[in-house]
Protein backbone atom coordinates (compact mmCIF):
# COMPACT_ATOMS: atom_id res chain seq x y z
CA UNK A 1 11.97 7.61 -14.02
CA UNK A 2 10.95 3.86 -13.96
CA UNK A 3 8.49 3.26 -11.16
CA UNK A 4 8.46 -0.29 -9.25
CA UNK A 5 5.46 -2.22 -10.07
CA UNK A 6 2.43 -1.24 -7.68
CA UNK A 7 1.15 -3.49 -4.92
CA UNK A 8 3.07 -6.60 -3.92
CA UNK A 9 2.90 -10.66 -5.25
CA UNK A 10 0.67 -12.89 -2.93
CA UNK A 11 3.73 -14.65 -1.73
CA UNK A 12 4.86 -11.60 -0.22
CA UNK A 13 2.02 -11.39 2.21
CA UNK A 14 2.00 -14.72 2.66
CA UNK A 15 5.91 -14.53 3.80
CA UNK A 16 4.87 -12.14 6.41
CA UNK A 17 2.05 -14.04 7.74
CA UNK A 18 4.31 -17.02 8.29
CA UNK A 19 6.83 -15.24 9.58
CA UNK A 20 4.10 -13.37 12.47
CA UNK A 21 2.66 -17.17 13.00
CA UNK A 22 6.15 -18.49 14.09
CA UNK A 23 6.41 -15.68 16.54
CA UNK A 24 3.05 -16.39 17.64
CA UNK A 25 3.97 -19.80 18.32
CA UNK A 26 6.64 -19.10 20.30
CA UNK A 27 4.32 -16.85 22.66
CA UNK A 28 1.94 -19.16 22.73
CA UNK A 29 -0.88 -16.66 21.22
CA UNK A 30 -3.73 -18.51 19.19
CA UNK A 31 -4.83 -14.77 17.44
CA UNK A 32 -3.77 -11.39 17.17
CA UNK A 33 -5.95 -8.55 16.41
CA UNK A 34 -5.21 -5.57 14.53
CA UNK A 35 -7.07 -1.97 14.13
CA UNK A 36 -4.56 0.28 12.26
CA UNK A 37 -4.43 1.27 8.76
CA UNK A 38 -0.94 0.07 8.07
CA UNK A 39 -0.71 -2.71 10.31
CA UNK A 40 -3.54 -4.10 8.73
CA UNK A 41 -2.28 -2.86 5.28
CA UNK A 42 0.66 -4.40 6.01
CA UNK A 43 -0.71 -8.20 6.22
CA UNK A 44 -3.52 -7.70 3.27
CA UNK A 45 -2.69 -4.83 0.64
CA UNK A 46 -5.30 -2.85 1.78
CA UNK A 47 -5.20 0.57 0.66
CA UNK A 48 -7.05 3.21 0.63
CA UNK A 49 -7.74 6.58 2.07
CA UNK A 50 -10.80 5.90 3.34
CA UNK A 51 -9.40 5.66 7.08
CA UNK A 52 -9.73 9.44 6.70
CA UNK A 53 -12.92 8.94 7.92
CA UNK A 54 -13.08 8.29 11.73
CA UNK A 55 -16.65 6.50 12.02
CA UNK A 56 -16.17 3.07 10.63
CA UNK A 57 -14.00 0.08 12.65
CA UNK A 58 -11.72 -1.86 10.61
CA UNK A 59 -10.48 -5.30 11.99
CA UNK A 60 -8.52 -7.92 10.84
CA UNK A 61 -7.23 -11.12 12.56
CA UNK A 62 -4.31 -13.27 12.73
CA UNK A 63 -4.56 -16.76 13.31
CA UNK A 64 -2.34 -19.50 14.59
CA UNK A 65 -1.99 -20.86 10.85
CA UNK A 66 -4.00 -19.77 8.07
CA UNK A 67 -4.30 -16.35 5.87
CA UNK A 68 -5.77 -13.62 8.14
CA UNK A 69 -9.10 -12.90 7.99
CA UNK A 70 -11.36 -9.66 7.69
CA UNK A 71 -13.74 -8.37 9.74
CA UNK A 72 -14.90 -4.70 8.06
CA UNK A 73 -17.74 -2.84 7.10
CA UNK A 74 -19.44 -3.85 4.15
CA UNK A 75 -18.64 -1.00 2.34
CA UNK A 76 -15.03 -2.12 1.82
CA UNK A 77 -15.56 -5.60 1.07
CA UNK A 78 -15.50 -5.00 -2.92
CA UNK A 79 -11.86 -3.90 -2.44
CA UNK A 80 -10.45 -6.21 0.09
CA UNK A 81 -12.25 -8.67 -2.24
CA UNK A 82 -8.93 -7.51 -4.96
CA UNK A 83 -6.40 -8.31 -2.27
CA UNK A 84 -5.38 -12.07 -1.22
CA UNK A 85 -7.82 -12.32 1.36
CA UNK A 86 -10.42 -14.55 1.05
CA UNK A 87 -12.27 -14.68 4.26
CA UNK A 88 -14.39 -11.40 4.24
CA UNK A 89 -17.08 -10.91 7.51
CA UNK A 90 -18.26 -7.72 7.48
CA UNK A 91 -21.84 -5.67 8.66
CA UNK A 92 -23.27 -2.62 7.68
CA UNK A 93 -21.80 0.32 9.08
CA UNK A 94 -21.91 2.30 10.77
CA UNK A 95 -24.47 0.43 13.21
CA UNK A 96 -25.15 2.42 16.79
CA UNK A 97 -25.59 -0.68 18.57
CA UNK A 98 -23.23 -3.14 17.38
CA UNK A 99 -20.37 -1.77 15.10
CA UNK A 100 -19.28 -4.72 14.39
CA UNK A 101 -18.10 -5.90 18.10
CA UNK A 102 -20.23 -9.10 18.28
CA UNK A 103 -18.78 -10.44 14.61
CA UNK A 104 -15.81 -9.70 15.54
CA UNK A 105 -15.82 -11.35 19.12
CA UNK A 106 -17.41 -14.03 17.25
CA UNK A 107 -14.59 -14.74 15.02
CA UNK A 108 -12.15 -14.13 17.78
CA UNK A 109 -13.52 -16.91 19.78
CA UNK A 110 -13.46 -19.20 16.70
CA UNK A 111 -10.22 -18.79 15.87
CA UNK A 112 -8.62 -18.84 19.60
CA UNK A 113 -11.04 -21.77 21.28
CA UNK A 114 -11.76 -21.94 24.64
CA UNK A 115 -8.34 -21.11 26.37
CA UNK A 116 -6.53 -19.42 23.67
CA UNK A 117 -4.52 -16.24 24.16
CA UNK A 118 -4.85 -13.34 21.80
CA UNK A 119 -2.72 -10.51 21.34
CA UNK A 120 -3.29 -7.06 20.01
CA UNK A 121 -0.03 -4.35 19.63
CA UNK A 122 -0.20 -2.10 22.70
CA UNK A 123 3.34 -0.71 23.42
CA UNK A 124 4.69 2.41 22.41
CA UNK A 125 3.90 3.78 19.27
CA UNK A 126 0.84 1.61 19.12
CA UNK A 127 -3.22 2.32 19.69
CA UNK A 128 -5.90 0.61 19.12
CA UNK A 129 -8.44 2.20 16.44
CA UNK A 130 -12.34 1.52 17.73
CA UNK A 131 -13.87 3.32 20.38
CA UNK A 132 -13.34 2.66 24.06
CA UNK A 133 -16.20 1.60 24.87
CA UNK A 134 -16.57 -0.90 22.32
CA UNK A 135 -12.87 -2.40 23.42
CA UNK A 136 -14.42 -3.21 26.51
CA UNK A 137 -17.28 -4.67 25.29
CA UNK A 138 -15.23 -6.71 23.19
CA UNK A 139 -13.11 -7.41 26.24
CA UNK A 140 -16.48 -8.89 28.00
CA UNK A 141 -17.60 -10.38 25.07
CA UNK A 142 -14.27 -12.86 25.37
CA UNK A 143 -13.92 -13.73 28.50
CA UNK A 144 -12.51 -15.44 30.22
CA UNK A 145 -9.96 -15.04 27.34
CA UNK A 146 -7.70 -11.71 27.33
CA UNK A 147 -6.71 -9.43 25.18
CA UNK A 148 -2.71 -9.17 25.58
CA UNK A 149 0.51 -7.38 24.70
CA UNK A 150 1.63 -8.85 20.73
CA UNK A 151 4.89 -8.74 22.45
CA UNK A 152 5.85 -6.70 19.46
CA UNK A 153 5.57 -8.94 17.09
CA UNK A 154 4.40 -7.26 14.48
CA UNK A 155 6.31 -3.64 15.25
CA UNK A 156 9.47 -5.85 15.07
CA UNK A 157 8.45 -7.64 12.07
CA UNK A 158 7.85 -3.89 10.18
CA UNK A 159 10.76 -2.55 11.05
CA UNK A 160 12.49 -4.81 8.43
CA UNK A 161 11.83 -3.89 5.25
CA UNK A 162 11.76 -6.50 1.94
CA UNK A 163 13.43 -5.27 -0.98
CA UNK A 164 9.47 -4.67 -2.80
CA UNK A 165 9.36 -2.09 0.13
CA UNK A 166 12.69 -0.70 -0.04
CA UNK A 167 11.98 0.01 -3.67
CA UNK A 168 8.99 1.72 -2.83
CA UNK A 169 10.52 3.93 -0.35
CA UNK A 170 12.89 4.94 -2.95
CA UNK A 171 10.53 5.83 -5.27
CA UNK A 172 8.86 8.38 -3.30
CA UNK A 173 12.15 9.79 -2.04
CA UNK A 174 13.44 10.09 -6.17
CA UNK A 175 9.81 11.87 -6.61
CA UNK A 176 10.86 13.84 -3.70
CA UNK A 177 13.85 14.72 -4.78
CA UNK A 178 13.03 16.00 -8.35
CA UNK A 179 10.35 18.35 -6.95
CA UNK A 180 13.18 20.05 -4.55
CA UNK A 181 15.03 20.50 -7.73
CA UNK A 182 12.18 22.62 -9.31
CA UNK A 183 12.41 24.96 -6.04
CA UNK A 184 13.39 28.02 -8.41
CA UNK A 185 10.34 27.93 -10.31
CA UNK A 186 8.35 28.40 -6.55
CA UNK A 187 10.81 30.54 -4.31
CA UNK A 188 11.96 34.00 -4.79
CA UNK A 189 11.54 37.45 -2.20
CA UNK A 190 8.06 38.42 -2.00
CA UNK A 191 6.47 35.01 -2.35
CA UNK A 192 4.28 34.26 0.90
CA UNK A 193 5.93 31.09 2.76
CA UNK A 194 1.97 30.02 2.44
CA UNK A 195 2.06 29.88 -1.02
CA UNK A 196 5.22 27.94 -0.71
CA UNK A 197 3.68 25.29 0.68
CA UNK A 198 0.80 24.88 -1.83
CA UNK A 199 3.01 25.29 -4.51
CA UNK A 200 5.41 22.50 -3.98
CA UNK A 201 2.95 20.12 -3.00
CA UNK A 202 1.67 20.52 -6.83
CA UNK A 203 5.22 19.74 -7.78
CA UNK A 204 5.56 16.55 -5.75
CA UNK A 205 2.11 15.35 -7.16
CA UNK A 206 3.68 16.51 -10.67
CA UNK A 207 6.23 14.32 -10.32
CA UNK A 208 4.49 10.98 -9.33
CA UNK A 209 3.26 11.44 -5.84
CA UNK A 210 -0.15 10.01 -5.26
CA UNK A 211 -0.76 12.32 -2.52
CA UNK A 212 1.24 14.65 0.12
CA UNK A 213 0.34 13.83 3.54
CA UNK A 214 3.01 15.85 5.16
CA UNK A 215 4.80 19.25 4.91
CA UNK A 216 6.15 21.16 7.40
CA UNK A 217 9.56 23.57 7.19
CA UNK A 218 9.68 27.34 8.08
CA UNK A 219 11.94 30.82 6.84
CA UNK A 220 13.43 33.48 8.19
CA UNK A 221 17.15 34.93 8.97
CA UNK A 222 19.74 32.99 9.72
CA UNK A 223 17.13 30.05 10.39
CA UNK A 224 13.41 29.30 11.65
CA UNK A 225 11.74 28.90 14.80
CA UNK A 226 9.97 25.45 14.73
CA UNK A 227 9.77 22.75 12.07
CA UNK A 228 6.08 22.22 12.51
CA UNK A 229 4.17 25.41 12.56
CA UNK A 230 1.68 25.73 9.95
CA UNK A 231 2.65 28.05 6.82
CA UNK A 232 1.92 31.66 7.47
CA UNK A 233 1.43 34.81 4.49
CA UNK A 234 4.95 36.06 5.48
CA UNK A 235 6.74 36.80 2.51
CA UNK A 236 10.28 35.67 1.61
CA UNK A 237 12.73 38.09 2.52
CA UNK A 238 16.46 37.92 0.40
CA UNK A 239 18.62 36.10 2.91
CA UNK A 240 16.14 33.88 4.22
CA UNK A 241 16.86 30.68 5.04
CA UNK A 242 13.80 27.92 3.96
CA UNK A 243 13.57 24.67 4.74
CA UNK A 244 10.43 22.00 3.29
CA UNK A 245 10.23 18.61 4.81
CA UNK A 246 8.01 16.40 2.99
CA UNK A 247 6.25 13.44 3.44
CA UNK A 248 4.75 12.05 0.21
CA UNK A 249 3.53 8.96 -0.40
CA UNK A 250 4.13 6.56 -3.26
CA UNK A 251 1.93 3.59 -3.51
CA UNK A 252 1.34 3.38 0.43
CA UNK A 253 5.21 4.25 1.37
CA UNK A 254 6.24 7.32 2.68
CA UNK A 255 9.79 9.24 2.29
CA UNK A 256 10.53 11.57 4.76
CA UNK A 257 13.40 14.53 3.80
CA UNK A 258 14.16 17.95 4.28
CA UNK A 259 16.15 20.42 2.22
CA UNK A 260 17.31 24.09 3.20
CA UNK A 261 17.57 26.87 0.66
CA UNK A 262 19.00 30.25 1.15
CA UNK A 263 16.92 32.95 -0.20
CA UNK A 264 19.18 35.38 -2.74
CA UNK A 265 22.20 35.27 -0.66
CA UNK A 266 23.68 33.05 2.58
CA UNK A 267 25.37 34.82 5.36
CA UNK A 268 28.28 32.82 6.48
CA UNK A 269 26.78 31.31 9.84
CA UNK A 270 24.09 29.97 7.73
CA UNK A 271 26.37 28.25 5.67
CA UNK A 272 28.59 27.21 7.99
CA UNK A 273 25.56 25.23 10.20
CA UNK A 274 24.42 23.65 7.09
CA UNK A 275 27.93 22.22 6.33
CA UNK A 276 28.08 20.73 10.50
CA UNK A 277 24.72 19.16 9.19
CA UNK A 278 25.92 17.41 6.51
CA UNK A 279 29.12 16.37 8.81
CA UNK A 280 26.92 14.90 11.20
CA UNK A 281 24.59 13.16 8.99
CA UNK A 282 27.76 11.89 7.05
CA UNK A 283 28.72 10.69 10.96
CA UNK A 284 25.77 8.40 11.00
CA UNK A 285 25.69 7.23 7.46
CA UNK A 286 29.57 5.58 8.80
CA UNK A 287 28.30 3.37 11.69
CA UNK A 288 25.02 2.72 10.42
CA UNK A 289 25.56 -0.68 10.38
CA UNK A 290 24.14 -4.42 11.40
CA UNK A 291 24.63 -4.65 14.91
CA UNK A 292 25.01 -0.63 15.68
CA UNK A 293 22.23 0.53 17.95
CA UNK A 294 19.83 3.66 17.28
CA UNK A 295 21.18 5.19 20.04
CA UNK A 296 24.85 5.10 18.56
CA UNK A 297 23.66 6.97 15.37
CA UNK A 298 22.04 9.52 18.09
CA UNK A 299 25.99 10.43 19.82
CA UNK A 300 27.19 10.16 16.11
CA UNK A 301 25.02 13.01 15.26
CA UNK A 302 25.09 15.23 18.79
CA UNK A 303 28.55 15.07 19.07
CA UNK A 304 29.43 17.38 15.77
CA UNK A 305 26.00 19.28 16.46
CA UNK A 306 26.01 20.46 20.53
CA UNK A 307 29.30 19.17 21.25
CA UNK A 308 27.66 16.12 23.24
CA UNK A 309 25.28 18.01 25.26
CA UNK A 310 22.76 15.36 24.40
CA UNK A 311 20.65 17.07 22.02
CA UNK A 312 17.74 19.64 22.14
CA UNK A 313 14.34 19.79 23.10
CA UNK A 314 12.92 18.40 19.69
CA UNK A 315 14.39 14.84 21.17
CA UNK A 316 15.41 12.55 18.71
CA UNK A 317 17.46 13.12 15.79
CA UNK A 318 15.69 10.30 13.55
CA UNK A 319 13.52 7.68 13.50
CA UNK A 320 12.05 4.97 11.38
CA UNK A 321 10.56 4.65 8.12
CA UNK A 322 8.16 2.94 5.95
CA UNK A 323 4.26 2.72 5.73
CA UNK A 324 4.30 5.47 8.52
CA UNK A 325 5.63 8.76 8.04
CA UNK A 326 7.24 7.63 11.50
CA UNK A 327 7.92 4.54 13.24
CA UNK A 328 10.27 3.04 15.43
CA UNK A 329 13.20 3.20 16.14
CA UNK A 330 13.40 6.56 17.64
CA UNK A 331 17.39 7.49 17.57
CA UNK A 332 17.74 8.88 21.29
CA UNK A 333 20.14 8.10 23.77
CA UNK A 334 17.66 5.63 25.32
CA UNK A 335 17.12 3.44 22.39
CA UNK A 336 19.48 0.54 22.44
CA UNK A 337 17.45 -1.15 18.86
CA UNK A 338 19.85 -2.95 16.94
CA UNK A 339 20.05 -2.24 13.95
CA UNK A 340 19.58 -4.91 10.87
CA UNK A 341 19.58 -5.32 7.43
CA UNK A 342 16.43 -4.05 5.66
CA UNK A 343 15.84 -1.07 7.99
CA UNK A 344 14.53 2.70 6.57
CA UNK A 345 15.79 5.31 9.05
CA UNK A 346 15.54 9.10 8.72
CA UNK A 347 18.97 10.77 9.84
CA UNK A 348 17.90 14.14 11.02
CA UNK A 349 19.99 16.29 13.12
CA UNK A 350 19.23 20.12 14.39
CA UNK A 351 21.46 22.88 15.37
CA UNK A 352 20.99 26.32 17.12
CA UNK A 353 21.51 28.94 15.13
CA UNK A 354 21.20 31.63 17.47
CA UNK A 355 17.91 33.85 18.57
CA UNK A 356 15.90 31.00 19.28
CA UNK A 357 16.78 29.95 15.71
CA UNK A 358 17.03 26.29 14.24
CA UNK A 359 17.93 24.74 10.80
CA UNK A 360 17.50 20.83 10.75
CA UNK A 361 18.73 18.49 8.30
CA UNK A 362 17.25 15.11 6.92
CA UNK A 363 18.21 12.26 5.00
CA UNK A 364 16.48 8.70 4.27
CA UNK A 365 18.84 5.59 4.29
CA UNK A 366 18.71 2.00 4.27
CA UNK A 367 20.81 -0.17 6.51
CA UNK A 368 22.26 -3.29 4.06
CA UNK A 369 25.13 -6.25 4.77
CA UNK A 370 27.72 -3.76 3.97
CA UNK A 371 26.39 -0.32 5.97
CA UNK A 372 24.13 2.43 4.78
CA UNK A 373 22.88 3.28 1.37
CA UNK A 374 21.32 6.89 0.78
CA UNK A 375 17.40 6.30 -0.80
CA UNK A 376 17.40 10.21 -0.77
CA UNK A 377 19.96 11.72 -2.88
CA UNK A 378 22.52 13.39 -0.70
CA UNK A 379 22.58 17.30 -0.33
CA UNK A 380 26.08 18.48 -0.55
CA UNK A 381 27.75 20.70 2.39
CA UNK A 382 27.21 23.81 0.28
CA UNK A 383 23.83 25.67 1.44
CA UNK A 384 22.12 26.22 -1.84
CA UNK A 385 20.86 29.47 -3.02
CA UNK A 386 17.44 30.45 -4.96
């Protein structure tokens, strides 16, 4: 396989500055700030795993006009250094009495004068990474300027996708997808559901993942109890039903897909839930259209699966995709997004299976001019079996 080129041009961050400025300028915000790893990734090409660590701040701003500007610890100034940004403040961190909080309000007050407004995301599926107590020194430090809602400017800006992303979603999910293929060489009875785990992680990073941030999935007869309970030392049983979800990562871009395997031999009610999965999923792939709402893929989906009993207790039955294993929109009956061209959605229906038993299935698409496009490769109705 033929891997997109890494990282993105300059004009592609450059595009997505203008586009946040113009939205700005319609709010009337002179600044927005951001604290999150892929929000700020998202406007510089910043990336690295070092936001595994939870004691250094990271900060970059938004002006009115103008590429953003950094405001970081020095120890990450050599690599933002490689990325198109050029204005680089930083102090040496961590510092016990000011981490950074009077550069930053400092540059803050620069960039919005006297009266400006400044805007930092806070709706849902937002936070803001710094401690508390530093936000509201930096809150005093301002004022009497505010920090306000971003309106969701730049949420609604992520959700659409350019085709450098797209591409990059794929890859992971074509990664993905040839290290479900190799599942015989890691599942048969006896194997420990732990080992599992450990074992096709290796295959993903065989196959061109850079790491594997997420796996969840679970075994047992006729289905599983959760899809998010660590792996335990149970050993496959013949007639098992498995199911991995993974969440690997290709040059900053998750995919996010499950597959269910039977274990020797399928009973028939396995098999026949698997196939409603596939129907449903197949359901939302046909409306998933510009102009259809999240919550239309959601009835789409419950209909075949509960009949229209409005799902289960997981809650949604997908949700967006990108830099973030999740993002929005969630599809549940409450979300009225529209959907657009450019969107990553996961399709991801669940269905009882009796005895407090699940089996959930997922797919990646993007929404285009023309409808959806699988970036996963589609599982057939037929349950497999290992």
């Amino acid at each position: 396989m033929s891997f997109p080129a890494r990282g993105f041009p300059k004009s592609e961050f450059e595009s997505r500055t203008r586009r946040a400025q113009d939205a700005m300028a319609e709010q009337d915000l002179s600044a927005i700030l951001l604290t999150t790893e892929p929000d700020i990734r998202y406007f510089t090409g910043f990336l690295t795993r070092f936001w595994e660590s939870p004691t250094r701040p990271w900060y970059l701003v938004l002006p009115a006009s103008g590429p953003p500007i950094a405001v970081i610890p020095s120890i990450g100034a050599a690599l933002m250094a490689t990325t198109w940004i050029s204005d680089i403040r930083t102090w040496r961190a961590p510092d016990l009495t000011d981490d950074g909080i009077g550069l930053l309000a400092d540059t803050l007050v620069e960039v919005a004068g006297p009266a400006g407004r400044i805007g930092t995301p806070m709706g849902h599926e937002t936070l803001a990474r710094m401690p508390l107590a530093d936000l509201k020194r930096l809150e005093a430090l301002l004022s009497p300027r505010v920090l306000s809602d971003d309106g969701w400017i730049v949420k609604r800006q992520r959700q659409i996708k350019s085709p450098a992303e797209i591409d990059k979603i794929e890859a992971a999910c074509r990664i993905a997808d040839r290290a479900f293929a190799r599942l015989p060489e890691i599942v048969r009875v006896g194997v420990p559901l732990a080992d599992v785990f450990r074992k096709f992680q290796i295959l993903c990073l065989e196959e061109g993942a850079d790491w594997v941030p997420y796996l969840a999935g679970g075994a047992g007869q006729g289905g599983y109890a959760d899809v998010i309970s660590p792996a335990t030392e149970t050993p496959l049983a013949s007639g098992d039903i498995l199911m991995l979800d993974t969440g690997l990562v290709w040059d900053g871009y998750f995919c996010d897909f499950d597959r269910n395997v039977a274990v020797e031999r399928a009973d028939a009610a396995s098999m026949a839930a698997h196939a409603k999965l596939i129907e449903a999923v197949d359901a939302a792939m046909a409306i998933a259209k510009p102009g259809a709402r999240a919550c239309d893929l959601f009835h789409a989906m419950d209909r075949i699966v509960t009949g229209g009993a409005g799902g289960s207790d997981a809650g949604r039955l997908g949700h967006g995709l990108g830099m973030q294993l999740t993002e929005v929109p969630s599809l549940i009956p409450a979300d009225r997004t529209e959907l657009a061209e450019g969107m990553v959605l996961t399709l991801e229906p669940g269905i009882e299976t009796g005895d407090g038993r699940i089996m959930v299935h997922e797919e990646n698409i993007v929404v285009t001019a023309d409808g959806a496009r699988m970036l996963s490769t589609p599982c057939g109705s037929d349950l497999r079996v290992i």
